[in-house]
PDB file of N, CA and C in Angstrom:
ATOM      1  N   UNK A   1      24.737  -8.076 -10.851  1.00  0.00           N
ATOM      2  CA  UNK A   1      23.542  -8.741 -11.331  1.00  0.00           C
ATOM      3  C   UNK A   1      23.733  -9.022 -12.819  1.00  0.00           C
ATOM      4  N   UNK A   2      23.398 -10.026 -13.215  1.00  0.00           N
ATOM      5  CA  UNK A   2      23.365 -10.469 -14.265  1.00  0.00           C
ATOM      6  C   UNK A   2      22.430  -9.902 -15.791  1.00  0.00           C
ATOM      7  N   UNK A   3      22.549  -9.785 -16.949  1.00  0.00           N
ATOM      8  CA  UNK A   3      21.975  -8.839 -18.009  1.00  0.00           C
ATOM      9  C   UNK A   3      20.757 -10.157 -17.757  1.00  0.00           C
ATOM     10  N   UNK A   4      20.849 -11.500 -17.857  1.00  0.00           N
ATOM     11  CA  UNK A   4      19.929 -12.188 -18.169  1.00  0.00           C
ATOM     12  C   UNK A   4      18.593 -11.979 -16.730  1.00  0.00           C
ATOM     13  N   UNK A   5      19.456 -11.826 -15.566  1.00  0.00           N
ATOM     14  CA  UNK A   5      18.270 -11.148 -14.801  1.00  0.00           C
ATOM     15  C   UNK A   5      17.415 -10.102 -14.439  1.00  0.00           C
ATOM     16  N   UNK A   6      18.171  -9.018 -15.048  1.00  0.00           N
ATOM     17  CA  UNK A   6      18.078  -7.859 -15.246  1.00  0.00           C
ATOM     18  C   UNK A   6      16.688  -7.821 -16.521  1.00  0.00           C
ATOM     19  N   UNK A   7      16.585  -8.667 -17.494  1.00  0.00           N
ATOM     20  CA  UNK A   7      15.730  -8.627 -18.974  1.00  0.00           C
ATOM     21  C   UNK A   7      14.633  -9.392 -18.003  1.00  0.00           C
ATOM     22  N   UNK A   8      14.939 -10.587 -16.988  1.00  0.00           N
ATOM     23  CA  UNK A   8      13.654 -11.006 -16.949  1.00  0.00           C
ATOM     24  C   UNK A   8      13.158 -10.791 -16.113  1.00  0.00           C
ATOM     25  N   UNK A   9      13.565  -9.717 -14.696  1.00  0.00           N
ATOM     26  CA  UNK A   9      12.817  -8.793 -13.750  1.00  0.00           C
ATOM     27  C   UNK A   9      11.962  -8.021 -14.693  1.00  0.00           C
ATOM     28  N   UNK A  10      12.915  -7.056 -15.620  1.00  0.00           N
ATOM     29  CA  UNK A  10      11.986  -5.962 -16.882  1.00  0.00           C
ATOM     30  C   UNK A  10      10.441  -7.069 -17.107  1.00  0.00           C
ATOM     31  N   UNK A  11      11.256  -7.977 -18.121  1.00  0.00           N
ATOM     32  CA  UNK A  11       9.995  -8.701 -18.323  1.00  0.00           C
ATOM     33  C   UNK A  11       8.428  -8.897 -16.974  1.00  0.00           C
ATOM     34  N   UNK A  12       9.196  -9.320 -16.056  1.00  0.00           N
ATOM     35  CA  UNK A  12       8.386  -9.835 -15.027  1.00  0.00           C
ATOM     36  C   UNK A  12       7.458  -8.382 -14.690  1.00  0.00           C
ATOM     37  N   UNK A  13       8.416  -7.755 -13.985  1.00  0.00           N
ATOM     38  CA  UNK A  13       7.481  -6.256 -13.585  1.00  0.00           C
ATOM     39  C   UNK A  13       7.002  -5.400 -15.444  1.00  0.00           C
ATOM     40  N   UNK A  14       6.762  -5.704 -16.401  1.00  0.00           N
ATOM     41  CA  UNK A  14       6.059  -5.016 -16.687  1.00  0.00           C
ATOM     42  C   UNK A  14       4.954  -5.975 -16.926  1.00  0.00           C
ATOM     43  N   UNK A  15       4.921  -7.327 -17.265  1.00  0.00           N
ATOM     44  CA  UNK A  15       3.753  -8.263 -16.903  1.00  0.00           C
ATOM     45  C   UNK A  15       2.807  -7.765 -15.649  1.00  0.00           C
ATOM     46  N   UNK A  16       3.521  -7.366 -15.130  1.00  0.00           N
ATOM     47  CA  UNK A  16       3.077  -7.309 -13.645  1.00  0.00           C
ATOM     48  C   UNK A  16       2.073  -5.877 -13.302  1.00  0.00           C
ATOM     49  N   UNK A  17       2.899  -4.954 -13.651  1.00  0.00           N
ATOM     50  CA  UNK A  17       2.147  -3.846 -14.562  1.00  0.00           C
ATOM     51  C   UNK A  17       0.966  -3.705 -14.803  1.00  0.00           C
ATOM     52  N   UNK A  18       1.111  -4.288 -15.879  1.00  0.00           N
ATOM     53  CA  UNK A  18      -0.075  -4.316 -17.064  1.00  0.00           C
ATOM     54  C   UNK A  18      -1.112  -4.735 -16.278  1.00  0.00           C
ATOM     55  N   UNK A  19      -1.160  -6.025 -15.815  1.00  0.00           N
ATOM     56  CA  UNK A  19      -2.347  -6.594 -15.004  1.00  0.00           C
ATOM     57  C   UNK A  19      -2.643  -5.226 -13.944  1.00  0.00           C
ATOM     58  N   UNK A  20      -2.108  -4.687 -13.163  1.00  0.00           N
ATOM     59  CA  UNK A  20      -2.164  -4.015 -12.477  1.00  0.00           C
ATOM     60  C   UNK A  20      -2.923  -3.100 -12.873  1.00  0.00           C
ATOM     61  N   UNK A  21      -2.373  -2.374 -13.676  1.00  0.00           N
ATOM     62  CA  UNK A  21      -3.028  -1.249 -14.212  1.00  0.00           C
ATOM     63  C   UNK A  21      -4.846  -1.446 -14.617  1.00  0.00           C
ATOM     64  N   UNK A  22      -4.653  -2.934 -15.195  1.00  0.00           N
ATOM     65  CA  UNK A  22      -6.215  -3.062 -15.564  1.00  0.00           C
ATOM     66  C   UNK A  22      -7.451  -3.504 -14.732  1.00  0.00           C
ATOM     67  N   UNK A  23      -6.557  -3.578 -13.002  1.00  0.00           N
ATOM     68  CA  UNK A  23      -7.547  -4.018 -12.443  1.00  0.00           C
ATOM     69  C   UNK A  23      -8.630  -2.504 -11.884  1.00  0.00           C
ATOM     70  N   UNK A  24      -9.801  -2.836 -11.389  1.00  0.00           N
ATOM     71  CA  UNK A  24     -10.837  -1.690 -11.762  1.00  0.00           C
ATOM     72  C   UNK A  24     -10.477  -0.719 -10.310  1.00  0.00           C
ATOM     73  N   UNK A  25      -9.511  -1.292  -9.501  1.00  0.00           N
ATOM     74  CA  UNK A  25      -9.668  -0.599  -8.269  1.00  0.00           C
ATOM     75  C   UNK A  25      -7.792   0.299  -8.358  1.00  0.00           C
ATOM     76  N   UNK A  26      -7.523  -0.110  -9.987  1.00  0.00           N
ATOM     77  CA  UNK A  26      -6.041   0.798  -9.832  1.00  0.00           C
ATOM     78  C   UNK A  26      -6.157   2.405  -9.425  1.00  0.00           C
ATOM     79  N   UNK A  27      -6.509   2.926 -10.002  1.00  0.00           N
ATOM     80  CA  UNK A  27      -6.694   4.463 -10.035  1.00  0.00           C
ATOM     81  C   UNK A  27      -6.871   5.346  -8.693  1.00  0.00           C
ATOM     82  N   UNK A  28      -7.642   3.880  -8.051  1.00  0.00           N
ATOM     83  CA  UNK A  28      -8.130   4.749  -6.804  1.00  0.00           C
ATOM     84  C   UNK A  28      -7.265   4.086  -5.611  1.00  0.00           C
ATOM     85  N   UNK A  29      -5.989   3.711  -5.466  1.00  0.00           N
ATOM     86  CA  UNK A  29      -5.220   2.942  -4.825  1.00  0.00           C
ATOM     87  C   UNK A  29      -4.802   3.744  -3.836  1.00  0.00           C
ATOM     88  N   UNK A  30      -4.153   5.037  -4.576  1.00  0.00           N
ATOM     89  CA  UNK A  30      -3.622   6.271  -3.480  1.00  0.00           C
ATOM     90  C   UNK A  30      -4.479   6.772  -2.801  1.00  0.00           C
ATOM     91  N   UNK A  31      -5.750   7.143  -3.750  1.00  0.00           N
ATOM     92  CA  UNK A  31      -6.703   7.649  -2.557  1.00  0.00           C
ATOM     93  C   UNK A  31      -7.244   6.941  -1.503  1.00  0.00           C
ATOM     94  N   UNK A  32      -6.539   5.572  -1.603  1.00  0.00           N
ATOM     95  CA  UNK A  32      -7.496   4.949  -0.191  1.00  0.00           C
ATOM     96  C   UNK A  32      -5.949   4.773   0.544  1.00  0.00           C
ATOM     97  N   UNK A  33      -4.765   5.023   0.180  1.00  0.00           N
ATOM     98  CA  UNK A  33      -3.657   5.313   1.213  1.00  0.00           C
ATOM     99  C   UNK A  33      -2.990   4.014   0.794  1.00  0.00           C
ATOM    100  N   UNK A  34      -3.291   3.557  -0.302  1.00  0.00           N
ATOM    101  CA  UNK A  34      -2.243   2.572  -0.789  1.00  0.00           C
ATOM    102  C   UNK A  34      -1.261   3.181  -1.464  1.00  0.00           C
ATOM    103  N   UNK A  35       0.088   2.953  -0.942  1.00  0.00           N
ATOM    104  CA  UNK A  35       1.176   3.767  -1.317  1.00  0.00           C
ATOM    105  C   UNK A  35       2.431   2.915  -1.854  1.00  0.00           C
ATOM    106  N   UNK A  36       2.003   1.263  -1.290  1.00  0.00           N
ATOM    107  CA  UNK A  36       3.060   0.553  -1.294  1.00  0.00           C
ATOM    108  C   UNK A  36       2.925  -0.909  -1.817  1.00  0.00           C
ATOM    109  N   UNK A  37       3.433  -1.353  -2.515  1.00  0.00           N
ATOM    110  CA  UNK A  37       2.686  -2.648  -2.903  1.00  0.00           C
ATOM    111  C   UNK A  37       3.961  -3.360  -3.377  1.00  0.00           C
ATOM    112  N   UNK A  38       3.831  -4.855  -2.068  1.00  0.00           N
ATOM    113  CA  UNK A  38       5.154  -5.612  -2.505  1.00  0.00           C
ATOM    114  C   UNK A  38       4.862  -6.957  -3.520  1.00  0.00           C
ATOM    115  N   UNK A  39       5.586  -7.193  -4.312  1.00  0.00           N
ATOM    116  CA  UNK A  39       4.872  -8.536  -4.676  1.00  0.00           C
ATOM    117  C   UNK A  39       6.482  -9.442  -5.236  1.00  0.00           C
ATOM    118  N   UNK A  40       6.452 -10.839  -4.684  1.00  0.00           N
ATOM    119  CA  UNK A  40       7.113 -12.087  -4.882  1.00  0.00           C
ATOM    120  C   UNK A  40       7.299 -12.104  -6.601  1.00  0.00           C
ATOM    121  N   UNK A  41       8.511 -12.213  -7.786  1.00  0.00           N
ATOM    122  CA  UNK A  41       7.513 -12.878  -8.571  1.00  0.00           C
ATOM    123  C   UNK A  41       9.194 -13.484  -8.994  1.00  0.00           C
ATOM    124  N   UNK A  42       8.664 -14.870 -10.275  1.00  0.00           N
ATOM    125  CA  UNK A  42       9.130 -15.948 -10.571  1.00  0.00           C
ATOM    126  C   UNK A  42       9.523 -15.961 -11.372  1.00  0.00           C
ATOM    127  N   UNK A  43      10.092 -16.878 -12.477  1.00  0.00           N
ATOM    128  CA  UNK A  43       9.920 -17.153 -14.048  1.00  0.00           C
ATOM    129  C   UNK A  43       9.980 -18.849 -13.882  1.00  0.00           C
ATOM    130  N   UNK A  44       9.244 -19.214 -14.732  1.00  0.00           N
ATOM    131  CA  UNK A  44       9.284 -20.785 -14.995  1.00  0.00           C
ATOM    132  C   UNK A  44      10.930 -21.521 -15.356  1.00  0.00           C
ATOM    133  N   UNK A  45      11.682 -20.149 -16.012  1.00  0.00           N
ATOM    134  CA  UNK A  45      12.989 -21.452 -16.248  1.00  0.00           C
ATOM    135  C   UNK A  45      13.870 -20.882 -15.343  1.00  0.00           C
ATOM    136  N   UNK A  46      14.357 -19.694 -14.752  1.00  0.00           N
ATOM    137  CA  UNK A  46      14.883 -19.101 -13.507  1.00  0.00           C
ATOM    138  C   UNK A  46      15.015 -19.277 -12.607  1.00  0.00           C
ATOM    139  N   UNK A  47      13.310 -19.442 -12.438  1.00  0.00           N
ATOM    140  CA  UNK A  47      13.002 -19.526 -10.296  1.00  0.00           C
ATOM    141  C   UNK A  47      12.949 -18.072  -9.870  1.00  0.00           C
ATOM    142  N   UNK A  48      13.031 -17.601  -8.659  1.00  0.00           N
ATOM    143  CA  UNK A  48      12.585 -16.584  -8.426  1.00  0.00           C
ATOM    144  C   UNK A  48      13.755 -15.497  -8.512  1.00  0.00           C
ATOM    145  N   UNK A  49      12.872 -14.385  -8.929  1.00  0.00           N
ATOM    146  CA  UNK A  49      13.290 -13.199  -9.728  1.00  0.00           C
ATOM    147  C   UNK A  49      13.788 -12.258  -8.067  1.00  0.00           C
ATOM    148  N   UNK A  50      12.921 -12.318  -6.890  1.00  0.00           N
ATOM    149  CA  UNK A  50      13.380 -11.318  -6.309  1.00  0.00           C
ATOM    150  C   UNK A  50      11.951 -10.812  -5.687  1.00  0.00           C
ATOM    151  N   UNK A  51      11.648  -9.988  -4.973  1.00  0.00           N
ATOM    152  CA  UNK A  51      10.692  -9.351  -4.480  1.00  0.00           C
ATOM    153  C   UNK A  51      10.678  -7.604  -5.267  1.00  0.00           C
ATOM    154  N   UNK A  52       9.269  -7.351  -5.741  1.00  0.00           N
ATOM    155  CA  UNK A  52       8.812  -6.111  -6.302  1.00  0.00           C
ATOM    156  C   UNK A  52       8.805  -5.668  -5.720  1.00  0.00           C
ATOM    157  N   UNK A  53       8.877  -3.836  -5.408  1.00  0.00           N
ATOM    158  CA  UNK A  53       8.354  -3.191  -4.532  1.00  0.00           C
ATOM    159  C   UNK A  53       8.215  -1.696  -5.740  1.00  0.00           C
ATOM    160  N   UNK A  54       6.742  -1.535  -5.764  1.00  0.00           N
ATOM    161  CA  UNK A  54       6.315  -0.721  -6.252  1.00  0.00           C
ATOM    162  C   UNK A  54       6.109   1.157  -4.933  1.00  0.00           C
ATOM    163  N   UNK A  55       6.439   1.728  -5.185  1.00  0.00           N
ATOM    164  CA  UNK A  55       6.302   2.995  -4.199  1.00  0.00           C
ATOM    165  C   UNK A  55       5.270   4.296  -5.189  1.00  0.00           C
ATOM    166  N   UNK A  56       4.294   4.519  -4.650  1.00  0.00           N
ATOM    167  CA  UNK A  56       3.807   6.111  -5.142  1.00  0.00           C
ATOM    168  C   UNK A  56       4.569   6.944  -4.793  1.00  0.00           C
ATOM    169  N   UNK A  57       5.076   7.640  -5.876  1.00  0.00           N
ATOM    170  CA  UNK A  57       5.623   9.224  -5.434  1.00  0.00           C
ATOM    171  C   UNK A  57       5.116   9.930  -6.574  1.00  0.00           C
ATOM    172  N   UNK A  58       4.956  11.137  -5.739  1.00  0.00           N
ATOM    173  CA  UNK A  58       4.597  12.583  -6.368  1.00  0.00           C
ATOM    174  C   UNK A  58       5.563  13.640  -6.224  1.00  0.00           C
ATOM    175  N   UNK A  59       5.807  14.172  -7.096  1.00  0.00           N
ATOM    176  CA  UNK A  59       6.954  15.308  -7.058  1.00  0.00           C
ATOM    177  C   UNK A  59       6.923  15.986  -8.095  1.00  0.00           C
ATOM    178  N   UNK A  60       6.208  17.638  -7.805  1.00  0.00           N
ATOM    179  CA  UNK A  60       6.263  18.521  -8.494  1.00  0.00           C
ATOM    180  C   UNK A  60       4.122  18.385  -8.704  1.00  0.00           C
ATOM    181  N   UNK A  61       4.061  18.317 -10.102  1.00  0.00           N
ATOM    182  CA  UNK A  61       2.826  18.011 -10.777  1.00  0.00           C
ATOM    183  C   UNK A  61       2.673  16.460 -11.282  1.00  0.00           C
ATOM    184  N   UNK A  62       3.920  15.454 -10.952  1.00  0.00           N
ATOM    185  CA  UNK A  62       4.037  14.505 -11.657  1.00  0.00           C
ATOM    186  C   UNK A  62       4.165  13.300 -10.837  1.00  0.00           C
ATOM    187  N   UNK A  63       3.249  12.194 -10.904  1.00  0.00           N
ATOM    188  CA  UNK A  63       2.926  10.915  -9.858  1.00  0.00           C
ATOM    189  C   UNK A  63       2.975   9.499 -10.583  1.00  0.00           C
ATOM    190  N   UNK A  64       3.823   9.341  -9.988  1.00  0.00           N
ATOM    191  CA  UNK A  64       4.348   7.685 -10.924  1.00  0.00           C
ATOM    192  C   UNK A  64       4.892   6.240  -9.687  1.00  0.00           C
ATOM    193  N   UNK A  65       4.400   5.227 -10.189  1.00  0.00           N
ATOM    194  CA  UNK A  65       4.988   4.164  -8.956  1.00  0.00           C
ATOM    195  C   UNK A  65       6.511   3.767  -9.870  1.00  0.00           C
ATOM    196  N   UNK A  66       7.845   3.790  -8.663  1.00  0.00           N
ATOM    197  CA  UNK A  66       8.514   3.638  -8.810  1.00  0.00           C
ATOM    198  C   UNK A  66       8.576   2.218  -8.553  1.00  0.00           C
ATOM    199  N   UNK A  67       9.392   2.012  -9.221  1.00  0.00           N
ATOM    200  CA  UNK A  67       9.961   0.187  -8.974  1.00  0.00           C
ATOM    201  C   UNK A  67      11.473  -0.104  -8.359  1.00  0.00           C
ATOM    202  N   UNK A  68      11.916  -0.638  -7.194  1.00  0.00           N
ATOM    203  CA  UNK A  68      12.850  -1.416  -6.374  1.00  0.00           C
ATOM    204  C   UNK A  68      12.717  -2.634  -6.536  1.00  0.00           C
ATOM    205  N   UNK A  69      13.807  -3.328  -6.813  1.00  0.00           N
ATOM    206  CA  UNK A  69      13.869  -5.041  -6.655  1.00  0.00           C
ATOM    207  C   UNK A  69      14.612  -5.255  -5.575  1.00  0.00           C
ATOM    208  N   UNK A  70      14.165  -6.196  -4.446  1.00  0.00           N
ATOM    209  CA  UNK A  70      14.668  -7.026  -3.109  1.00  0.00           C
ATOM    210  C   UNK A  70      15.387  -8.442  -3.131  1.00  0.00           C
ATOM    211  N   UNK A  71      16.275  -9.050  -2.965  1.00  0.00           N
ATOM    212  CA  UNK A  71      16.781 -10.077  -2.740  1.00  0.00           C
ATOM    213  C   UNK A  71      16.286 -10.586  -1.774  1.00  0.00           C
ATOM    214  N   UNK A  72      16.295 -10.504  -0.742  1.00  0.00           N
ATOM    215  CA  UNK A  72      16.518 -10.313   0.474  1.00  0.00           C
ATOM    216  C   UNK A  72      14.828 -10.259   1.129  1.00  0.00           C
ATOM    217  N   UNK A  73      14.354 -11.309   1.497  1.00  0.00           N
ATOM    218  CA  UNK A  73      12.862 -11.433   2.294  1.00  0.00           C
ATOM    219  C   UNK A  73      13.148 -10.776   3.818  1.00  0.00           C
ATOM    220  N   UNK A  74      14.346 -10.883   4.128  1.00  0.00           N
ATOM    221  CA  UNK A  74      13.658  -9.847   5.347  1.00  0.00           C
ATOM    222  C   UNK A  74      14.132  -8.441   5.194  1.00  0.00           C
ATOM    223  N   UNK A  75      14.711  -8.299   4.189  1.00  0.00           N
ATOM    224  CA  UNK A  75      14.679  -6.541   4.197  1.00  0.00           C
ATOM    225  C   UNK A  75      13.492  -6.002   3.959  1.00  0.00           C
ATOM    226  N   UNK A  76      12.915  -6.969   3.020  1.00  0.00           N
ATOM    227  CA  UNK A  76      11.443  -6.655   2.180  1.00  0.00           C
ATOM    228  C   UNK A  76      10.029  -6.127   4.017  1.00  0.00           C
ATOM    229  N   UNK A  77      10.612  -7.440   4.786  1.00  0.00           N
ATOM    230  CA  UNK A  77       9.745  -7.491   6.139  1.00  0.00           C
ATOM    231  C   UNK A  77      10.283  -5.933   7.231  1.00  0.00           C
ATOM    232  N   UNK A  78      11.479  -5.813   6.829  1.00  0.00           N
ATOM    233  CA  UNK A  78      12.006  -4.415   7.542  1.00  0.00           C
ATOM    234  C   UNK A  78      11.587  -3.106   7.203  1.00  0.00           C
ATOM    235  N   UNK A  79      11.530  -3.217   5.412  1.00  0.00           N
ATOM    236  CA  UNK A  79      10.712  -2.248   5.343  1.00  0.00           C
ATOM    237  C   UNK A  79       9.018  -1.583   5.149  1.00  0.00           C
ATOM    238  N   UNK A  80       8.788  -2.938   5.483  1.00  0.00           N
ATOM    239  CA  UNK A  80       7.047  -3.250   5.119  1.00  0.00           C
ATOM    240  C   UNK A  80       6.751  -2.978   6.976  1.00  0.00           C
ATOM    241  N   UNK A  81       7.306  -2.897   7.987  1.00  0.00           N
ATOM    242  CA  UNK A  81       7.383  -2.973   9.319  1.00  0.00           C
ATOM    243  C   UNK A  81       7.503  -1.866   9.562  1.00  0.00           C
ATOM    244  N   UNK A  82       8.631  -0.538   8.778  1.00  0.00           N
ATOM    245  CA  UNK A  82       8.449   0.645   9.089  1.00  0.00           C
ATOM    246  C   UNK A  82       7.664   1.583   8.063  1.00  0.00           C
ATOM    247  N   UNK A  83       7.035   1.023   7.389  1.00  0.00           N
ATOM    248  CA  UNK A  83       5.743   1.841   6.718  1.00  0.00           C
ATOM    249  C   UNK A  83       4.994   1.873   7.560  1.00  0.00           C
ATOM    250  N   UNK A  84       4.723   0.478   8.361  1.00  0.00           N
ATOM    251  CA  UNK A  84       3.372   0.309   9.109  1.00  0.00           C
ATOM    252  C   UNK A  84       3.632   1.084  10.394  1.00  0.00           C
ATOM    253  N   UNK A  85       4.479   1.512  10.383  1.00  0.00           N
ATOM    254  CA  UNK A  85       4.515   2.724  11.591  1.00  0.00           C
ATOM    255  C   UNK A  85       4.731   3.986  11.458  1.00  0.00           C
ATOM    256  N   UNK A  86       4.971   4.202  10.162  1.00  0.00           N
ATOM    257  CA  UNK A  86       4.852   5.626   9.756  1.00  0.00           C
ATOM    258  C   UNK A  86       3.039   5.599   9.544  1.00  0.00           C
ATOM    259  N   UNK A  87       2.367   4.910   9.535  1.00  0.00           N
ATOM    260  CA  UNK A  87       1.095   4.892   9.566  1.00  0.00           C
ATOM    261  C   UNK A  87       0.637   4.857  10.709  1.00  0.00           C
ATOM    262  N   UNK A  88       1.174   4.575  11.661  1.00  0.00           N
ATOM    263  CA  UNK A  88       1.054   4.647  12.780  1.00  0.00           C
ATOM    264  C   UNK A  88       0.600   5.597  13.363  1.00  0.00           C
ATOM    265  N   UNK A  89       1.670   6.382  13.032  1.00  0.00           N
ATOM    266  CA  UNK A  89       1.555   7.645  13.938  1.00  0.00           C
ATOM    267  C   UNK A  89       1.105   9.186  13.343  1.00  0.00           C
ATOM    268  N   UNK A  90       0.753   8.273  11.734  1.00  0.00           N
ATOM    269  CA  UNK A  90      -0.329   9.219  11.205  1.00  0.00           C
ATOM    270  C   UNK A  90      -1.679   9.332  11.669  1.00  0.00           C
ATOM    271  N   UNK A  91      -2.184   8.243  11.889  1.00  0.00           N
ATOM    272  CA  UNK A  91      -3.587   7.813  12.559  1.00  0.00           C
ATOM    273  C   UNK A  91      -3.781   7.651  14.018  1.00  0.00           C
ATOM    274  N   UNK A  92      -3.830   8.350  14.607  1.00  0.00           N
ATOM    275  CA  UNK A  92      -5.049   8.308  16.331  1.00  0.00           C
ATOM    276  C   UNK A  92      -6.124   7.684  16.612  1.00  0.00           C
ATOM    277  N   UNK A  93      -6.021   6.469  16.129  1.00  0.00           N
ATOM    278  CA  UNK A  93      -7.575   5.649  16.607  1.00  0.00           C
ATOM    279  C   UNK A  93      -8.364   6.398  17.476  1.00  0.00           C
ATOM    280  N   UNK A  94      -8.412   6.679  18.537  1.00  0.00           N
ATOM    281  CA  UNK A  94      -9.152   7.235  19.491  1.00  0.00           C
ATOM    282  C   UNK A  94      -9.952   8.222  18.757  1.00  0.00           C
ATOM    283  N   UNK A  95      -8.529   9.074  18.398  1.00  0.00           N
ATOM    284  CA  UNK A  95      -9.231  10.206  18.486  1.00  0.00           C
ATOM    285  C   UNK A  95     -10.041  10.190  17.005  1.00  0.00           C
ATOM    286  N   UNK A  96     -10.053   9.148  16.330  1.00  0.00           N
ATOM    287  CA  UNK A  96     -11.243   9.017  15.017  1.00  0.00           C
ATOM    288  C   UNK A  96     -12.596   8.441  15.887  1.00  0.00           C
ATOM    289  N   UNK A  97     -12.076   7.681  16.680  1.00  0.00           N
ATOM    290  CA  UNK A  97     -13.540   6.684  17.085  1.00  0.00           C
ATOM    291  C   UNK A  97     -14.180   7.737  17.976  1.00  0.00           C
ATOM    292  N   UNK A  98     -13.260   8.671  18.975  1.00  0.00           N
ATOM    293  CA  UNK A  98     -14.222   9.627  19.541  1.00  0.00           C
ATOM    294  C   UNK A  98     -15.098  10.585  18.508  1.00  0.00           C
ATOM    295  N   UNK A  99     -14.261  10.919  17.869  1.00  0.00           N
ATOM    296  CA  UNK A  99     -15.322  12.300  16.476  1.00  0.00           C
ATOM    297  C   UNK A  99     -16.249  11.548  16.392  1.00  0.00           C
ATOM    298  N   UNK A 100     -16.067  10.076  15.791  1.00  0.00           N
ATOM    299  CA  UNK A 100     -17.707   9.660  15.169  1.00  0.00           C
ATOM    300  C   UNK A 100     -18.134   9.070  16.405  1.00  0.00           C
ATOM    301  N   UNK A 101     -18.193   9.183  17.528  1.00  0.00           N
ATOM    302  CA  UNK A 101     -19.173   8.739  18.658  1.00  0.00           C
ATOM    303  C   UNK A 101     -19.417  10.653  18.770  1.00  0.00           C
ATOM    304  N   UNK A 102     -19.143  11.440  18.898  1.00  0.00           N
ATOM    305  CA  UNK A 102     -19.486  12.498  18.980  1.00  0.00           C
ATOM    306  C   UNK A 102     -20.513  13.316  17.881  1.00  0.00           C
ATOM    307  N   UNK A 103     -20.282  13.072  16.698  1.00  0.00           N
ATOM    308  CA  UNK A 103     -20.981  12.954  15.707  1.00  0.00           C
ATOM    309  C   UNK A 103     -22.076  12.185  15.091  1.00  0.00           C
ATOM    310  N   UNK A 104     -21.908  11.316  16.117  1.00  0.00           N
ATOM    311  CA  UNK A 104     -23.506  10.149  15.965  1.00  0.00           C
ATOM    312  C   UNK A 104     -24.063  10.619  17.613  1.00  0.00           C
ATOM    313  N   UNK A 105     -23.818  11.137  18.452  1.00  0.00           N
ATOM    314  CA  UNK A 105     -24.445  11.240  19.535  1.00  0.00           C
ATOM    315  C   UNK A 105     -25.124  12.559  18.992  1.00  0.00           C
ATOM    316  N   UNK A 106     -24.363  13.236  18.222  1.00  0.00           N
ATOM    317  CA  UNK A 106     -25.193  14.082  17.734  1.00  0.00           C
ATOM    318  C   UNK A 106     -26.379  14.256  17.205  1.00  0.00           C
ATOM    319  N   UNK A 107     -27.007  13.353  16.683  1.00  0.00           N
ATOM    320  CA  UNK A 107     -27.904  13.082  16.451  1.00  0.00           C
ATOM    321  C   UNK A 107     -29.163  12.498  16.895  1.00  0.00           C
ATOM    322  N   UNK A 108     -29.024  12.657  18.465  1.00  0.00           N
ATOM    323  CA  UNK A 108     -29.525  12.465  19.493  1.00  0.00           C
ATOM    324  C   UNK A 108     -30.459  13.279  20.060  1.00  0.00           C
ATOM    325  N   UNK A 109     -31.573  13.378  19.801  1.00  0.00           N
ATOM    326  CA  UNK A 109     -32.636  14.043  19.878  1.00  0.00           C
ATOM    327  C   UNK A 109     -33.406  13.900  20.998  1.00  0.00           C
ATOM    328  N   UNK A 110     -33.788  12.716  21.999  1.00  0.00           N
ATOM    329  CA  UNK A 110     -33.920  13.075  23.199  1.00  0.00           C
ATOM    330  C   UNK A 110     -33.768  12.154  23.849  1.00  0.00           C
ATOM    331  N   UNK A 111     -34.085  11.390  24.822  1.00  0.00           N
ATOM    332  CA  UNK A 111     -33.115  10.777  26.043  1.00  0.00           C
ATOM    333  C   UNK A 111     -34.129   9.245  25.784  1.00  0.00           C
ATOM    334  N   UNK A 112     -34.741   8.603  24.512  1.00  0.00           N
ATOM    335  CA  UNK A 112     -35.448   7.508  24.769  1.00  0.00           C
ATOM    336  C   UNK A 112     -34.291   6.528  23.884  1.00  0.00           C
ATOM    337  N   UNK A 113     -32.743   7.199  23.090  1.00  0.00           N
ATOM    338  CA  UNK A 113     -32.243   6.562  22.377  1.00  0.00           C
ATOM    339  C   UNK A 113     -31.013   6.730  23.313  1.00  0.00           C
ATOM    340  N   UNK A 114     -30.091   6.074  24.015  1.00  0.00           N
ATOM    341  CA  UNK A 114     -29.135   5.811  24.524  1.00  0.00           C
ATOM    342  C   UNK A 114     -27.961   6.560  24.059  1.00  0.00           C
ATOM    343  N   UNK A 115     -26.830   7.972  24.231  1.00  0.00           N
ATOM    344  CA  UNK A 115     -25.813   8.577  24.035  1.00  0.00           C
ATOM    345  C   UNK A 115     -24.699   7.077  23.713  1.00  0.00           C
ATOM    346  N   UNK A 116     -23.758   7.237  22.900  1.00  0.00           N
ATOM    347  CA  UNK A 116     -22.748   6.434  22.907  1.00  0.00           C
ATOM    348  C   UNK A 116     -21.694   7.228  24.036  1.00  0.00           C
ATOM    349  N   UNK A 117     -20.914   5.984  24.551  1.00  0.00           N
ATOM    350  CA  UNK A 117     -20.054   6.626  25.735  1.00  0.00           C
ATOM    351  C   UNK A 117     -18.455   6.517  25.079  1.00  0.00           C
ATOM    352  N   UNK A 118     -17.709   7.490  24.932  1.00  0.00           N
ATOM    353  CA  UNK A 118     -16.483   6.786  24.110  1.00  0.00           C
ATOM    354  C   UNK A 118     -15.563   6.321  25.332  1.00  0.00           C
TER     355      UNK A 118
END
């Protein structure tokens, strides 16, 4: 890779950054299970720089998004394909939609309001 692409990825991802950081919903990104965030980006005299890929990691006491650069649009789709299944098989639809049908039937006080059936 080239030093001149190398200065204007830097450039690009910390532009990229910055905005980031200042939008009002940064802080709370992990806690809603955003862990991964890819983004396309350009330069006007270049053309395109490559695909971002920002990652949360935590290790130890200390939590920082790491930065990867992609060439390559379908590696970017290969690995955006097996996140979404490591999420997968973190989450049990069912068995969320049964708790809260169980937990709202709960509240079912006597037989003129209809039980939900899961």
């Amino acid at each position: 890779m080239s030093s001149i692409l190398k200065e204007l990825r830097y450039q690009a991802e910390t532009r990229f950054r910055l905005e980031l950081y200042k939008r009002v919903e940064f802080p709370f990104l992990q806690s809603l299970n955003v862990k991964h965030i890819f983004q396309p980006l350009d330069d006007l005299e270049y053309g395109d720089l490559g695909i971002l890929h920002l990652q949360y990691i935590v290790e130890d006491d200390n939590s920082y998004w790491k930065s990867t650069w992609y060439e390559n649009p379908m590696q970017v789709i290969a690995i955006a394909q097996s996140i979404q299944e490591e999420k997968e098989k973190l989450i049990n639809e069912k068995t969320i939609i049964n708790a809260q049908i169980r937990y709202m039937n709960s509240f079912v006080i006597d037989n003129t309001v209809p039980k939900l059936v899961s």
